[in-house]
Protein backbone atom coordinates (compact mmCIF):
# COMPACT_ATOMS: atom_id res chain seq x y z
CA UNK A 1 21.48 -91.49 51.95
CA UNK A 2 19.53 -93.26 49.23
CA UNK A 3 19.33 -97.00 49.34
CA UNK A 4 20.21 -98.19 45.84
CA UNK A 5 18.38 -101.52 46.09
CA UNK A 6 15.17 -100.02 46.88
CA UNK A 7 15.41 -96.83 44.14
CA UNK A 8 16.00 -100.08 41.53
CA UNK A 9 13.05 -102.34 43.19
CA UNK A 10 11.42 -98.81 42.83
CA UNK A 11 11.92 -98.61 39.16
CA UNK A 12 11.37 -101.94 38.56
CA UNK A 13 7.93 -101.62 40.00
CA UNK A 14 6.73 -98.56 38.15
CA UNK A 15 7.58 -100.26 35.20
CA UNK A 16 5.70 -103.23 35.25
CA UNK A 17 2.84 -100.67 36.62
CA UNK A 18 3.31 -99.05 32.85
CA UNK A 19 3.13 -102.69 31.52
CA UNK A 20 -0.14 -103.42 33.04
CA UNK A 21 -2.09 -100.67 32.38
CA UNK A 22 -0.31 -100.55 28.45
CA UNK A 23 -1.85 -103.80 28.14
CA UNK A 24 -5.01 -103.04 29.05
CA UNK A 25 -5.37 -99.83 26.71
CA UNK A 26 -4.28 -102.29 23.52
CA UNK A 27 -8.22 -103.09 22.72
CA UNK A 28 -8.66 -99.01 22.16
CA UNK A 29 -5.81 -98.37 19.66
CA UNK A 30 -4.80 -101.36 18.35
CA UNK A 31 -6.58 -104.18 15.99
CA UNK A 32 -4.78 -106.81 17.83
CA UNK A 33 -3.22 -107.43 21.64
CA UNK A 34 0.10 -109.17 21.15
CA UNK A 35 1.14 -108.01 24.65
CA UNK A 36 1.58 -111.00 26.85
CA UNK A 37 -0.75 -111.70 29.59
CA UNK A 38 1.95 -111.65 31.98
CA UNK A 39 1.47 -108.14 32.02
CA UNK A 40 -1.42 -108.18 34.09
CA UNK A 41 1.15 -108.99 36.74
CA UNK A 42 2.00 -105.22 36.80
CA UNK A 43 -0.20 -104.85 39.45
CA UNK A 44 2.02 -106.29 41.87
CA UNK A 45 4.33 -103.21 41.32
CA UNK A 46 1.50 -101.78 43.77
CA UNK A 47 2.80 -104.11 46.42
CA UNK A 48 6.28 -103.75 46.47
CA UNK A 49 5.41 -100.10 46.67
CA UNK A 50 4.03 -100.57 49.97
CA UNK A 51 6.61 -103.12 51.23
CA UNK A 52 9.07 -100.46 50.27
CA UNK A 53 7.11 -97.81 51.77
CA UNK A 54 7.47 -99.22 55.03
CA UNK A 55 11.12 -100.14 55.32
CA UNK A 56 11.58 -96.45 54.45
CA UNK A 57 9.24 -95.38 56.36
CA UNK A 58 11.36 -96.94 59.44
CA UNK A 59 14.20 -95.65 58.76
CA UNK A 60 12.34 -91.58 58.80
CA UNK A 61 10.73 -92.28 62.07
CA UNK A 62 13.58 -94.31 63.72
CA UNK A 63 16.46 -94.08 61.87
CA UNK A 64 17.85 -90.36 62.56
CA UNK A 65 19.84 -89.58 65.49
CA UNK A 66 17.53 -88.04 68.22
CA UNK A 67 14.60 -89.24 66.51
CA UNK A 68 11.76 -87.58 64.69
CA UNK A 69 8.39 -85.72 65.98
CA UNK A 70 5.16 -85.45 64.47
CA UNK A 71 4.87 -82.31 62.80
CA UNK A 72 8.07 -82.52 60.65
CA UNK A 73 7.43 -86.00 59.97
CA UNK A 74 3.92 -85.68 58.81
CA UNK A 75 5.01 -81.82 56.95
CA UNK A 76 7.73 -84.07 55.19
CA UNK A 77 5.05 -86.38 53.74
CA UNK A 78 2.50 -83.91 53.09
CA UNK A 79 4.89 -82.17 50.74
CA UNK A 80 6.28 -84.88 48.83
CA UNK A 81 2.97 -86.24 48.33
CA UNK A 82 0.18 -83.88 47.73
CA UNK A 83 1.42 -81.05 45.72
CA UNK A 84 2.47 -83.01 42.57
CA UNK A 85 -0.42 -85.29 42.87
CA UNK A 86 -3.05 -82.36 43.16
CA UNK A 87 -1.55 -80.88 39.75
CA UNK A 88 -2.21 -84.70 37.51
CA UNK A 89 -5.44 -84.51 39.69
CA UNK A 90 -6.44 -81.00 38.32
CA UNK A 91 -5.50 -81.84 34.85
CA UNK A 92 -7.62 -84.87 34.53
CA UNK A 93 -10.61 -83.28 36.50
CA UNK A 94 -10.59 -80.42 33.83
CA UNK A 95 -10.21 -83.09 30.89
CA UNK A 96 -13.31 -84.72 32.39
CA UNK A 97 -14.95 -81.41 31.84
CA UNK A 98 -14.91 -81.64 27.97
CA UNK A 99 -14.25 -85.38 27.91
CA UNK A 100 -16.13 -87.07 30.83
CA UNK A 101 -15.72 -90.20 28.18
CA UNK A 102 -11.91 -90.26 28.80
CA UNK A 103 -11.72 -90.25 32.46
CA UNK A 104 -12.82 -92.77 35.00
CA UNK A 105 -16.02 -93.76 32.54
CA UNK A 106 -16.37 -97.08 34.00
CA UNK A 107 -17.05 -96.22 36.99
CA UNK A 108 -20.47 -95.96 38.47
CA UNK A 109 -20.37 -93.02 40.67
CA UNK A 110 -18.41 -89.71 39.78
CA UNK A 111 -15.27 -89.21 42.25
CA UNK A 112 -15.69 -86.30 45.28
CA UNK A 113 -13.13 -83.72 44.23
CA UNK A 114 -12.50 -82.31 47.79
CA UNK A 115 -11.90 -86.13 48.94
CA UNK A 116 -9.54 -86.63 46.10
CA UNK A 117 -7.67 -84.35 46.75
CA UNK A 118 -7.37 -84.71 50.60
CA UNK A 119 -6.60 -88.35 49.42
CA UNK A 120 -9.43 -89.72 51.81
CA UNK A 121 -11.18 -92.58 51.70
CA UNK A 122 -14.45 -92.88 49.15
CA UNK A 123 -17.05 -94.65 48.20
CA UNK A 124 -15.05 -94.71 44.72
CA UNK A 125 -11.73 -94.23 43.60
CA UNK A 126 -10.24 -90.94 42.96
CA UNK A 127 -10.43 -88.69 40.08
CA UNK A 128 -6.55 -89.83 39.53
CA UNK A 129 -7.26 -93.54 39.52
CA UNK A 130 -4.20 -94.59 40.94
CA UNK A 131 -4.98 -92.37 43.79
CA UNK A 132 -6.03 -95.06 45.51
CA UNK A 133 -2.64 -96.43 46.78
CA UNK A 134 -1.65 -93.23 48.09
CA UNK A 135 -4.33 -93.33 49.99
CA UNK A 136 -3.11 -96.34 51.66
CA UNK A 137 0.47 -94.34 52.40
CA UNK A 138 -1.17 -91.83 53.74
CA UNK A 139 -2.92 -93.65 56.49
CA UNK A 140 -0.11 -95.26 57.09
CA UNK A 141 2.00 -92.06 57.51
CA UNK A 142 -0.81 -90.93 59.76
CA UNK A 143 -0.39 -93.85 61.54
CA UNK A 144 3.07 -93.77 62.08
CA UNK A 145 3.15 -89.95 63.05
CA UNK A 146 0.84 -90.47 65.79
CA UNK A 147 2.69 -93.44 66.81
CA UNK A 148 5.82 -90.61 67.26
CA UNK A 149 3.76 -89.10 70.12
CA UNK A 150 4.68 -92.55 72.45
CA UNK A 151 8.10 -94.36 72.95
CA UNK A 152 9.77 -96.47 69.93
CA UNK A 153 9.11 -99.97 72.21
CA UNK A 154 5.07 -98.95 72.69
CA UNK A 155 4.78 -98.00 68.91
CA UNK A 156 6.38 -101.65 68.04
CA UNK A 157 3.39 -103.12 70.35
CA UNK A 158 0.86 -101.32 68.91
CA UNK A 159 2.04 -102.10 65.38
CA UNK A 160 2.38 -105.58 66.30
CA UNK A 161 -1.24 -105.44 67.81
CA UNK A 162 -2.31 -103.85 64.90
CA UNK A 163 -0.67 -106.33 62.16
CA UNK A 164 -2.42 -109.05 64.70
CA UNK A 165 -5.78 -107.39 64.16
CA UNK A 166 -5.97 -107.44 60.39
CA UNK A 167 -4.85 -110.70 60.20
CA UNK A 168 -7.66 -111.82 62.34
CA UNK A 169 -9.77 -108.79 61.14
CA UNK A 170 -9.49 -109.51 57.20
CA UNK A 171 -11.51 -105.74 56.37
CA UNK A 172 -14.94 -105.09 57.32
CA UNK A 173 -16.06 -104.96 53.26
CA UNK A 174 -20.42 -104.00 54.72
CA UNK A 175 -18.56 -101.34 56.66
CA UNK A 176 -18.00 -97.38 55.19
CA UNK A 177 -15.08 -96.67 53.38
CA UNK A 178 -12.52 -95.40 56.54
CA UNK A 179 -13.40 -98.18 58.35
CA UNK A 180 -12.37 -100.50 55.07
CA UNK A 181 -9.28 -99.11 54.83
CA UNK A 182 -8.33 -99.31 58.51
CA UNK A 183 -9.21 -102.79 58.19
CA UNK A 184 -8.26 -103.73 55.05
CA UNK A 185 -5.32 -106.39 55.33
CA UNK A 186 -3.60 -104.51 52.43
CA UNK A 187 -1.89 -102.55 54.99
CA UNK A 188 0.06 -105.67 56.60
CA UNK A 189 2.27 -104.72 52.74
CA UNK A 190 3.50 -101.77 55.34
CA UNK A 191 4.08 -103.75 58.63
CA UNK A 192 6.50 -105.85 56.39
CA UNK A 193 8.38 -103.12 55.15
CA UNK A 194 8.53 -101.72 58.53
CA UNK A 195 9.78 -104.99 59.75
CA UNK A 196 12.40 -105.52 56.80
CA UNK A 197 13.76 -101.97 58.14
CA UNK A 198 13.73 -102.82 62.28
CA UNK A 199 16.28 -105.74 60.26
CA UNK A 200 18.16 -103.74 58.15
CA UNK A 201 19.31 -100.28 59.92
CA UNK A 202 19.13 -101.99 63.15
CA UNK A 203 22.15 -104.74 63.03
CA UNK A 204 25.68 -104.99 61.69
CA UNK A 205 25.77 -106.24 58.19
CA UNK A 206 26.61 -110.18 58.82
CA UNK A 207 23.45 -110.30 61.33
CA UNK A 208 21.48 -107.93 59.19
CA UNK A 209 21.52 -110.50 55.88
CA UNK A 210 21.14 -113.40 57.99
CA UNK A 211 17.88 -111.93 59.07
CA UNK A 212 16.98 -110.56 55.82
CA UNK A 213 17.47 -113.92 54.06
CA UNK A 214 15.36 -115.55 57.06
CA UNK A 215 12.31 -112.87 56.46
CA UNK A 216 12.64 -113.50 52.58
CA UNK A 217 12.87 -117.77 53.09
CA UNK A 218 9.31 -117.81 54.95
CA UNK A 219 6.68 -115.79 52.07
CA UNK A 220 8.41 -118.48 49.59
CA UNK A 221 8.06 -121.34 52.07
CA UNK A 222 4.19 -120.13 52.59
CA UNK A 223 3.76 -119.69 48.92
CA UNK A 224 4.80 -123.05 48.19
CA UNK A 225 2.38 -124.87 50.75
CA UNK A 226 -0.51 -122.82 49.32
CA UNK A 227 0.68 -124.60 45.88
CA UNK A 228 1.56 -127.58 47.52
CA UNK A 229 -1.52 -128.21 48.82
CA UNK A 230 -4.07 -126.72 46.62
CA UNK A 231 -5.39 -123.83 49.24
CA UNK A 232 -7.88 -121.67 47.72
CA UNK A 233 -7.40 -117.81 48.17
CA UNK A 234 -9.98 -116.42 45.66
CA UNK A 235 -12.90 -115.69 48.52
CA UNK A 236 -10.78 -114.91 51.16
CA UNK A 237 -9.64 -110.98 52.43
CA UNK A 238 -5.99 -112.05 52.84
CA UNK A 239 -5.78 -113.12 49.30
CA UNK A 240 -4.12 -110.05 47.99
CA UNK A 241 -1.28 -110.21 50.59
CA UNK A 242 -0.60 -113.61 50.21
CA UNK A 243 -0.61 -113.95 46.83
CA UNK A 244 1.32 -110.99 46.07
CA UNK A 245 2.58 -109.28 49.62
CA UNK A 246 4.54 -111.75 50.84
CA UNK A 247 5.89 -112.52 47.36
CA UNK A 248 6.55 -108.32 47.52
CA UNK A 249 8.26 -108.85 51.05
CA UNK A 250 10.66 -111.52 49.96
CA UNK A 251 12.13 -109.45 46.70
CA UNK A 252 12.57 -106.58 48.92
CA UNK A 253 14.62 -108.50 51.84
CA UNK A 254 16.34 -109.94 48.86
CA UNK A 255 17.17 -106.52 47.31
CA UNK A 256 18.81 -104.91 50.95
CA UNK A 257 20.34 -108.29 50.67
CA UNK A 258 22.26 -107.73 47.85
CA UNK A 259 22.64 -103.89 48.71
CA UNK A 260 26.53 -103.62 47.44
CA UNK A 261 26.66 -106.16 44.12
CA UNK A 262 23.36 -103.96 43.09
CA UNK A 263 25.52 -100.83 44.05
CA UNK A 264 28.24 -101.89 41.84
CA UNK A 265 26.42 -103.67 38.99
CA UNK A 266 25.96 -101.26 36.26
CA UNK A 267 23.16 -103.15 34.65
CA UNK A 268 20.80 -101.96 37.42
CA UNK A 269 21.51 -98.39 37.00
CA UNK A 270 19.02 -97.96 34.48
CA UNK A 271 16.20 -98.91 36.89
CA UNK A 272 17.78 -97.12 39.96
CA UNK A 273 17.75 -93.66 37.42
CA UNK A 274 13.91 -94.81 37.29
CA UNK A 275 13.28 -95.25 41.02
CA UNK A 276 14.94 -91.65 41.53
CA UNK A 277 11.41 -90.57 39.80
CA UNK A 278 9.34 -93.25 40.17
CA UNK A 279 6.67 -91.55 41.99
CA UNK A 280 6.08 -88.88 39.23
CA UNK A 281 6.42 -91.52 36.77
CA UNK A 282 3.96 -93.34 38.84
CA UNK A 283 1.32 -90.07 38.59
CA UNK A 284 1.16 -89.53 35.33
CA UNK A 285 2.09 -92.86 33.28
CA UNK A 286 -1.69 -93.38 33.02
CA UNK A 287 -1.95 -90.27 31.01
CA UNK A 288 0.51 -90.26 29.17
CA UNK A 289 0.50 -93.32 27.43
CA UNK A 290 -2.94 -92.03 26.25
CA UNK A 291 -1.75 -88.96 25.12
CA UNK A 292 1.42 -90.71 23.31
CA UNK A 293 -0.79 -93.38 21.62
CA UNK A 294 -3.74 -90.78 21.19
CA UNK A 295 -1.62 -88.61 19.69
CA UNK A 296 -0.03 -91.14 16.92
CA UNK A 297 -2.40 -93.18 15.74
CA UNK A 298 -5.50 -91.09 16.45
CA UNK A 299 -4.34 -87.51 15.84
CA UNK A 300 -1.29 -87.82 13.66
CA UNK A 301 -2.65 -91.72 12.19
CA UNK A 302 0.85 -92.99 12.24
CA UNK A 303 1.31 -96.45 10.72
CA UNK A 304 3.82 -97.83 12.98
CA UNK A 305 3.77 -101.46 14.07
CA UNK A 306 2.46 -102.59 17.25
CA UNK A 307 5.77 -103.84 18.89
CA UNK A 308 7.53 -100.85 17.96
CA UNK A 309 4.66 -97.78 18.74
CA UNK A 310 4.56 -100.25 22.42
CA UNK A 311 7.87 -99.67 23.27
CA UNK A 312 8.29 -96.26 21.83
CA UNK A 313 5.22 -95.72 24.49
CA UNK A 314 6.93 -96.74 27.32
CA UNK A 315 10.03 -95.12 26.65
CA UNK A 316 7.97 -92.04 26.19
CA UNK A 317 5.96 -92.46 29.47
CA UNK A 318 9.30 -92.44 31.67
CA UNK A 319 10.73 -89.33 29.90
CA UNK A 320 7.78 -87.19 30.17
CA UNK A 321 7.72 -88.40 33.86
CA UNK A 322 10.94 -87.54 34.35
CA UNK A 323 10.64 -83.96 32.94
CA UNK A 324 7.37 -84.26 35.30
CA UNK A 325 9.46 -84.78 38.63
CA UNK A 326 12.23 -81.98 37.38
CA UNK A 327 9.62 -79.54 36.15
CA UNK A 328 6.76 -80.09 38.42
CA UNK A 329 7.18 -82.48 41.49
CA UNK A 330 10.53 -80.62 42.74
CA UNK A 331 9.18 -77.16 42.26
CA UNK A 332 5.29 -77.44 44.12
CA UNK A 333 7.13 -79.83 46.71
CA UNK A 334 9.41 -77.39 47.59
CA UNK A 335 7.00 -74.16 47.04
CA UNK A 336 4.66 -76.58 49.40
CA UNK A 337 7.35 -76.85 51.55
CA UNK A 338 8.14 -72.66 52.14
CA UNK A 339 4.15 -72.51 52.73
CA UNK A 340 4.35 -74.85 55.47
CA UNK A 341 7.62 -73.78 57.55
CA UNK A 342 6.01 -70.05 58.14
CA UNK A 343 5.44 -69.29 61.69
């Protein structure tokens, strides 16, 4: 059963994903930027992402009576991440082909196809440029599916040990890219979802919120000293997480908080609709707000004002993503799936 706090945290994040990187195609179609700064913000959709990704992640591993084992754990992932990802991944590695100018351009060296699409770790990011995230997850899943091969109380050690480690660790940045990512204190976004879930599916509602509210209190209370006192975050490896993890942690344990009023409110259902196809939304909102703005005021030189072709944008970018996740997400998952379950 879904959660419907996390599907609207879900939607919430994709969409100030879509704000970000709106605002920073503005310069290429428009004379003017009169998007607010505050959308460079979006980025810390990317965080709550993880955050979420780990409470749900708990609840797949631990959460199902008798437990869960390696294989289907890890098939489960595999399928509802690679096969719609490998189709946006296609479709922009054959637009690079007659475009190279359109894709990735800034970057200094071109993106390994095979590694893309394996989603593992490169010197660069992938040919999808948001790749890069779900490279994150899948370590993580890896992680956690290996993890199924010992008892529940020795996985919670190791993850503790682990969560200890990259706190201490803060990435090896002169090392190659695995060993970045293993390091890289980005993943401690995961080890808070997973311990917002131990909290939530573990105790009986009073207890559960009581906890919740505790875990959500203490990123605010360290936020506020790092104000209060003026720390300085911009050279240090746990800058990220602190600035916009723990931040990502406390709306979260917030959201499972309120887990009934956003159930019955019916001004969240919009965003909960989005979090049902968030991740497709997620693949292909990069694309398709070039293709919508492109298309208009390139192709078909619309004169339509700023505000208005803006918001017609994002409006567009979550239909075609939802006809994305009917059409194409649903279908290769599940084809995916039939592929993997033969003997």
């Amino acid at each position: 059963m879904k959660v419907a706090s996390i599907e609207a945290l879900r939607g919430f994040a994709v969409t100030i994903v879509i704000f970000l990187h709106l605002y920073l195609v503005q310069d290429r179609y428009f004379e003017e930027n009169i998007l607010p700064e505050l959308f460079l913000l979006g980025g810390w959709g990317v965080d709550i992402f993880f955050v979420i990704s780990g409470v749900v992640m708990y609840k797949s591993v631990y959460g199902r009576p008798g437990g869960n084992m390696t294989w289907p754990f890890l098939r489960a992932r595999i399928t509802r991440i690679y096969p719609p990802y490998w189709v946006i991944t296609f479709l922009i590695f054959a637009i690079a082909q007659f475009r190279p100018s359109l894709v990735n351009s800034s970057y200094d060296e071109t993106p390994s196809l095979v590694r893309s699409l394996l989603l593992f770790p490169d010197v660069t990011t992938p040919w999808l440029n948001v790749g890069w995230s779900l490279i994150y997850e899948m370590w993580f899943y890896l992680l956690l599916g290996s993890l199924l091969l010992v008892r529940k109380s020795m996985a919670i050690a190791v993850l503790g040990a682990y969560a200890l480690f990259l706190l201490l660790a803060g990435g090896a940045q002169e090392s190659g890219p695995v060993i970045r990512l293993i390091t890289d204190p980005l993943i401690l976004e995961f080890l808070f979802g997973f311990a917002l879930g131990m909290a939530y599916f573990r105790h009986d509602l009073q207890r559960r919120k009581a906890i919740l509210l505790a875990i959500a209190t203490v990123p605010l209370l360290i936020i506020a000293l790092r104000f209060a006192y003026g720390f300085d975050l911009l050279d240090s490896p746990l800058e990220r997480v602190i600035s916009f993890g723990l931040p990502a942690a406390s709306i979260v344990a917030l959201g499972l908080c309120l887990e009934d009023f956003v159930k019955r409110c019916s001004i969240f259902r919009p965003l909960i609709i989005i979090g049902n196809v968030s991740y497709s939304v997620y693949l292909t909102h990069v694309l398709f707000i070039n293709a919508f703005l492109f298309t208009g005021l390139r192709v078909l030189k619309l004169e339509i004002p700023v505000l208005t072709a803006n918001v017609a944008c994002v409006g567009f970018v979550i239909f075609a993503g939802s006809l994305y996740y009917q059409f194409i997400e649903k279908t290769t998952s599940k084809a995916f799936m039939q592929v993997l379950n033969r003997p």
